[in-house]
C-alpha atoms as a PDB file:
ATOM      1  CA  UNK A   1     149.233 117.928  27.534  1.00  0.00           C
ATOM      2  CA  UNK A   2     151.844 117.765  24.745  1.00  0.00           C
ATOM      3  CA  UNK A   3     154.095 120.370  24.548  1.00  0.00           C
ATOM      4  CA  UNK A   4     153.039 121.638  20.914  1.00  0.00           C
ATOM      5  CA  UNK A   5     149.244 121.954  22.682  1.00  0.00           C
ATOM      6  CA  UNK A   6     150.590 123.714  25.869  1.00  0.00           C
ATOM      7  CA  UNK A   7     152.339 125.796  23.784  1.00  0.00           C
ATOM      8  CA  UNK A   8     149.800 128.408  22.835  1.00  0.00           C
ATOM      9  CA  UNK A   9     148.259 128.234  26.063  1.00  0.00           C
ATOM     10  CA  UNK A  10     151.285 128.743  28.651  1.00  0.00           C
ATOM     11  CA  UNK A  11     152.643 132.102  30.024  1.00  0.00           C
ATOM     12  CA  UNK A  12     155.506 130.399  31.635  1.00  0.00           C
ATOM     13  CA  UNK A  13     157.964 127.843  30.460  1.00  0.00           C
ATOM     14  CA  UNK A  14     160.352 125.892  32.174  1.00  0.00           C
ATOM     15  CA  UNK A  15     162.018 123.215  30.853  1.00  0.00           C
ATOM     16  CA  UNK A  16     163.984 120.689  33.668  1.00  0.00           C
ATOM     17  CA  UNK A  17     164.394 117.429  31.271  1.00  0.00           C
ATOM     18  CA  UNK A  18     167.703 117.236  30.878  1.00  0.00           C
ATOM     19  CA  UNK A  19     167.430 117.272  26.581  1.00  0.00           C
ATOM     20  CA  UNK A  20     167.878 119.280  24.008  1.00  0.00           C
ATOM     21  CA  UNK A  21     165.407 121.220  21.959  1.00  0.00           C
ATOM     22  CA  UNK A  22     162.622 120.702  24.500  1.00  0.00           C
ATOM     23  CA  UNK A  23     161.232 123.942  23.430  1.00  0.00           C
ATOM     24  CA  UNK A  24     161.519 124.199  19.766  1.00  0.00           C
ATOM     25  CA  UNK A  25     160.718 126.164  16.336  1.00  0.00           C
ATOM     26  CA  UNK A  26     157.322 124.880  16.573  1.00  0.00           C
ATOM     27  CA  UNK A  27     156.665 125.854  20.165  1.00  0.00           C
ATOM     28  CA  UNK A  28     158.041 129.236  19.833  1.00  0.00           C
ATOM     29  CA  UNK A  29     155.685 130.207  16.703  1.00  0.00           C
ATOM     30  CA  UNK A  30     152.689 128.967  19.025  1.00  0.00           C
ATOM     31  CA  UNK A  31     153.589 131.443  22.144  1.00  0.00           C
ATOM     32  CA  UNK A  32     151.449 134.029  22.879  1.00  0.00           C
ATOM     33  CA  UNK A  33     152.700 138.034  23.241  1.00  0.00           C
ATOM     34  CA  UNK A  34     154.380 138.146  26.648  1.00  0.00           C
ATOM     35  CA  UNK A  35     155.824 134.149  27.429  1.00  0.00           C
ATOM     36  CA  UNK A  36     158.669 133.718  28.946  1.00  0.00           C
ATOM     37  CA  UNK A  37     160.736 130.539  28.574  1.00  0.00           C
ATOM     38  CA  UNK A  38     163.572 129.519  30.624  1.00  0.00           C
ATOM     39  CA  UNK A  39     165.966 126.770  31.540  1.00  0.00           C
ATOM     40  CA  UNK A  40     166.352 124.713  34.668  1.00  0.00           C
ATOM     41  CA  UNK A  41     167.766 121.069  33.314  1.00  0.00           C
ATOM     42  CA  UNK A  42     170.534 120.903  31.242  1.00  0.00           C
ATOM     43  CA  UNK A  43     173.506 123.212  29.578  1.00  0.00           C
ATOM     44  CA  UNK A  44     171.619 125.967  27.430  1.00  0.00           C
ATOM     45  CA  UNK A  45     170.622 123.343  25.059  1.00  0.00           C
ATOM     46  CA  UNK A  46     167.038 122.647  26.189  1.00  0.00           C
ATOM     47  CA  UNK A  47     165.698 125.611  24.436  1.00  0.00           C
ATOM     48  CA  UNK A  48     166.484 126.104  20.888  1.00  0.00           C
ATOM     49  CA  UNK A  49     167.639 129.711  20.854  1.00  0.00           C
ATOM     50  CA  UNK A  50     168.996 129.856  17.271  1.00  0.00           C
ATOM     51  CA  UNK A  51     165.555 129.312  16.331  1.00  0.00           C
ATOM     52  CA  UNK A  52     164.231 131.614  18.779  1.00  0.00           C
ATOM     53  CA  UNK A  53     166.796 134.301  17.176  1.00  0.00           C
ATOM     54  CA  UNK A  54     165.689 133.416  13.536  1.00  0.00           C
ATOM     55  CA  UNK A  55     161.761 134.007  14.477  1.00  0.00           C
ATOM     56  CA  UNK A  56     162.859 137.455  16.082  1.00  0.00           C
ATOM     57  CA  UNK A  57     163.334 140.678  14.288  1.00  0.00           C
ATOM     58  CA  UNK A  58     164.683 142.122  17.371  1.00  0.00           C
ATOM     59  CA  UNK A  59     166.016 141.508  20.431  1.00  0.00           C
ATOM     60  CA  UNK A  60     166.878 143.583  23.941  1.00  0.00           C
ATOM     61  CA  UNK A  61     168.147 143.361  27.405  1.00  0.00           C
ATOM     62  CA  UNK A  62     165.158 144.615  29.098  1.00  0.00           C
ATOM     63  CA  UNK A  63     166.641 143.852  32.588  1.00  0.00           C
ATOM     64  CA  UNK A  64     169.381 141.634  33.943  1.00  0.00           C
ATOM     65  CA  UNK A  65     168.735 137.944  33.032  1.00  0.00           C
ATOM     66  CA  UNK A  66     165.838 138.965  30.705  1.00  0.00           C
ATOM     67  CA  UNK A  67     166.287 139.485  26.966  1.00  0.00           C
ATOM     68  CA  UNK A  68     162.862 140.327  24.884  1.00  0.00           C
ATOM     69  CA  UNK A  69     162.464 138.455  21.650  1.00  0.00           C
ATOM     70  CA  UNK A  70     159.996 140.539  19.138  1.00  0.00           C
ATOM     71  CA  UNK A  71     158.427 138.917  16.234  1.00  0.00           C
ATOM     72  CA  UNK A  72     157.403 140.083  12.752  1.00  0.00           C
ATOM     73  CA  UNK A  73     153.678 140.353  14.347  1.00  0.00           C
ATOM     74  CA  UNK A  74     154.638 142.004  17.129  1.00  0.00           C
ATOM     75  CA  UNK A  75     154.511 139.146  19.871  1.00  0.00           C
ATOM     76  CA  UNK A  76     157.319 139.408  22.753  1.00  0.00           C
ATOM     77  CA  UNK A  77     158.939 136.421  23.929  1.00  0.00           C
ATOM     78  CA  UNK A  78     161.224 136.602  27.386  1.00  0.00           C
ATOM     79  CA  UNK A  79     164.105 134.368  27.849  1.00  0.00           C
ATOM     80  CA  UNK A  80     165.646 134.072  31.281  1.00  0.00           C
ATOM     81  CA  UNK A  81     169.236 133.401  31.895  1.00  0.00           C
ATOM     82  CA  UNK A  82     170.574 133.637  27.914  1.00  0.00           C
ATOM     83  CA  UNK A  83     168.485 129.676  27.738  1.00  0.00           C
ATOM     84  CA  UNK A  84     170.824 128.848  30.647  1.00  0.00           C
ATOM     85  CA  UNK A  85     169.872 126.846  33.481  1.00  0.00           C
ATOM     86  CA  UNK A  86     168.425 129.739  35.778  1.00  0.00           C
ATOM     87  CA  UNK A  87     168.542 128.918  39.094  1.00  0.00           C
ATOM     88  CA  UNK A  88     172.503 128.782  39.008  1.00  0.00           C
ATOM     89  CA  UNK A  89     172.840 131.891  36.335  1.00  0.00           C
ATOM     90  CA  UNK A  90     169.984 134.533  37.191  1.00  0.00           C
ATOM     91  CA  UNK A  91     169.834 133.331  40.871  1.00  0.00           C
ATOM     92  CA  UNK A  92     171.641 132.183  43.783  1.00  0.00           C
ATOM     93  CA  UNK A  93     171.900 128.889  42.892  1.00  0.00           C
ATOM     94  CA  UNK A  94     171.468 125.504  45.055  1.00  0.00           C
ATOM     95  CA  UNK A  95     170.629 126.734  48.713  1.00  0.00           C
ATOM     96  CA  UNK A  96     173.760 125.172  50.868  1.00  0.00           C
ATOM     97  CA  UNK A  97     170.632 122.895  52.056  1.00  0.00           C
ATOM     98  CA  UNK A  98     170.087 121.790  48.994  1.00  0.00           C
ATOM     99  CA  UNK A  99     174.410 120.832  48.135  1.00  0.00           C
ATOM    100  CA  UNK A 100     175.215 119.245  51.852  1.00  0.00           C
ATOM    101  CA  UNK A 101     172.609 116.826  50.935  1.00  0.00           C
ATOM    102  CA  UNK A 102     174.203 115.909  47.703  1.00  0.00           C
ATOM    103  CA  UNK A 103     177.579 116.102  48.673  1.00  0.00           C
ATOM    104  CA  UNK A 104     176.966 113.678  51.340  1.00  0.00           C
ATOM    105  CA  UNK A 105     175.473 111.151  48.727  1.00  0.00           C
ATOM    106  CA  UNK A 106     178.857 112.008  47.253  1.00  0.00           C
ATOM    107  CA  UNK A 107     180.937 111.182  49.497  1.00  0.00           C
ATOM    108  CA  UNK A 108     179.419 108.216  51.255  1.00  0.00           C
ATOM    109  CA  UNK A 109     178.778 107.083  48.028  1.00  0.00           C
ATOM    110  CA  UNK A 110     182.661 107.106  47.102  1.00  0.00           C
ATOM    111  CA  UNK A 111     183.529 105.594  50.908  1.00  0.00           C
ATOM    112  CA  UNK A 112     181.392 102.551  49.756  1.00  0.00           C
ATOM    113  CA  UNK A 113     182.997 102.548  46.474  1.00  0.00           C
ATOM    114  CA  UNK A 114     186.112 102.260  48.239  1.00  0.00           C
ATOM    115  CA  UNK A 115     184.998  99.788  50.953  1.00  0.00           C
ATOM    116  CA  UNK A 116     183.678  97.202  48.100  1.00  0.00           C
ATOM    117  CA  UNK A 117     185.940  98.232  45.564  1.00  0.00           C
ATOM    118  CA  UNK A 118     186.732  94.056  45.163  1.00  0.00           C
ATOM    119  CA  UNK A 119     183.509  93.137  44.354  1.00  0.00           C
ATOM    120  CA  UNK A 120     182.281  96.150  42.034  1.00  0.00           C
ATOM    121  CA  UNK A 121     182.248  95.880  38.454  1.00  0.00           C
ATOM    122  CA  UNK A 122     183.023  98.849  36.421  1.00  0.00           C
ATOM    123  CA  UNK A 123     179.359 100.218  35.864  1.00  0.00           C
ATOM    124  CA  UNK A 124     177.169 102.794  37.191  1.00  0.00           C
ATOM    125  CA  UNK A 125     175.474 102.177  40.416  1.00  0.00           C
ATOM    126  CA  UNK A 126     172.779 103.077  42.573  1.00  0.00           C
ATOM    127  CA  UNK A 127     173.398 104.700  46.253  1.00  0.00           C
ATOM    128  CA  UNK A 128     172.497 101.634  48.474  1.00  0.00           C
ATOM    129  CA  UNK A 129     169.085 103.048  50.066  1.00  0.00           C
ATOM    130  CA  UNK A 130     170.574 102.197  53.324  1.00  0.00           C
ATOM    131  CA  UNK A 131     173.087 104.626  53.017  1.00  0.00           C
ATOM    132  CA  UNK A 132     170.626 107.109  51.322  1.00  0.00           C
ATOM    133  CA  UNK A 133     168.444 106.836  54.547  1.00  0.00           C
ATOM    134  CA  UNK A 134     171.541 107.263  56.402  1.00  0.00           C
ATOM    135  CA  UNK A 135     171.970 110.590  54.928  1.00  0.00           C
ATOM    136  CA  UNK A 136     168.514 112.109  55.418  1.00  0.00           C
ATOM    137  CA  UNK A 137     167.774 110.717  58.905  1.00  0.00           C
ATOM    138  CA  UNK A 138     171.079 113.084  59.824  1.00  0.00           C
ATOM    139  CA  UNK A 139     169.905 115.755  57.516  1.00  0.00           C
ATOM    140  CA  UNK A 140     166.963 115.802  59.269  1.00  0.00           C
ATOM    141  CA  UNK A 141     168.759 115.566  62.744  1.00  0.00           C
ATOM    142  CA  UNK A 142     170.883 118.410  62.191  1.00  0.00           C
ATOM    143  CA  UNK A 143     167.374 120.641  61.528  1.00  0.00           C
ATOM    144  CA  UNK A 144     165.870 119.477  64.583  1.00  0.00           C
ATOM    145  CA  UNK A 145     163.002 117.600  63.044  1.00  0.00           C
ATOM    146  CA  UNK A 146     161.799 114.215  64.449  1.00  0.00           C
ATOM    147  CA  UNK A 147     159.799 111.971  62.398  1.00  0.00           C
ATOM    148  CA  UNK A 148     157.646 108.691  62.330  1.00  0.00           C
ATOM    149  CA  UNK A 149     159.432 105.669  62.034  1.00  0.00           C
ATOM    150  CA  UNK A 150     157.456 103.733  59.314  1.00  0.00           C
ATOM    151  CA  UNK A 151     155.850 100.663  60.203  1.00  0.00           C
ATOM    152  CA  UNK A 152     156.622  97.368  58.368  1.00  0.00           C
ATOM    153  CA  UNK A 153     153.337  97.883  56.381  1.00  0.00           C
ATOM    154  CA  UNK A 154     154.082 101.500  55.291  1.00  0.00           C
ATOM    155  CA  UNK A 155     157.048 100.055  53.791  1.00  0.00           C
ATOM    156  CA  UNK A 156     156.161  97.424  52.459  1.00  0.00           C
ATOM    157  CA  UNK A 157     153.083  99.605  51.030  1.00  0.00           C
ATOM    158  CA  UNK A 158     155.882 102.287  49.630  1.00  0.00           C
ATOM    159  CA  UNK A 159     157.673  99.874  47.885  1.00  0.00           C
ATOM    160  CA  UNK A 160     154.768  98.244  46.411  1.00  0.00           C
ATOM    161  CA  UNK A 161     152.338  99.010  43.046  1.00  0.00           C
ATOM    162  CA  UNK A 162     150.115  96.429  43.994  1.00  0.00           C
ATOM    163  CA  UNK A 163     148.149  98.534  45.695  1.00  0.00           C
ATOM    164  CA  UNK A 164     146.854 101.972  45.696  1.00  0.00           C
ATOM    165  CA  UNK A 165     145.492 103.975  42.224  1.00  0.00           C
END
């Protein structure tokens, strides 16, 4: 549902879109007592705090990472992190699980940049899937998990909309 409609509804808000005032004025007059918004995409720029510090006639640290907004009416809105991205400022971060992968896709992705460097153009490009295959099959390996091997219809099936709802 649209975010204006979910608004009055939700308990818990996370935005992960990468753009700014995802949560805005009009959100934050539609939250019930007790929501709590926070940040997982992008800078602290997802939620629009000055708003959220114009609608509040108060605010307090209730506990690390959480600040309570109060309203005029009395309604108590929680932010996580100060609005910024929370997994990397209230938590531990990206698991070292989570990194190796994308420092791989990193840095095989900068060895092919070198390798082709004559025939590149200067734009962005996508990983070659080969070499993002590459990656997880020895991701994968390193955990000790074995999987399927997908059969030429599976694939062809994964990389088609033609069928299926």
């Amino acid at each position: 549902m649209p975010g204006i409609e979910a608004a009055a509804l939700g308990d818990i808000f996370v935005t992960v879109t990468g753009n700014v005032n995802v949560i805005d004025r009009q959100h934050l007059e539609r939250m019930k007592d007790g929501a709590i918004i926070a940040n997982a995409g992008h800078f602290n720029d997802e939620i629009n705090i000055p708003e959220l510090e114009k609608l509040a006639t108060t605010r307090r640290r209730v506990r690390d990472f959480v600040d309570e907004y109060t309203y005029a009416d009395g309604r108590h809105i929680h932010l996580l992190a100060e609005g910024r991205l929370v997994n990397l400022s209230a938590a531990e971060g990206h698991p070292a699980s989570v990194m190796d992968m994308s420092f791989a896709n990193q840095a095989l992705g900068s060895e092919y940049m070198l390798a082709h460097a004559q025939e590149l153009q200067p734009r962005v490009y996508t990983l070659p899937v080969e070499l993002d295959k590459e990656i997880a099959r020895l991701k994968l390996k390193a955990m000790g998990v074995r999987i399927d091997t997908l059969t030429p219809e599976q694939d062809k099936y994964l990389n088609s909309w033609e069928s299926g709802t």
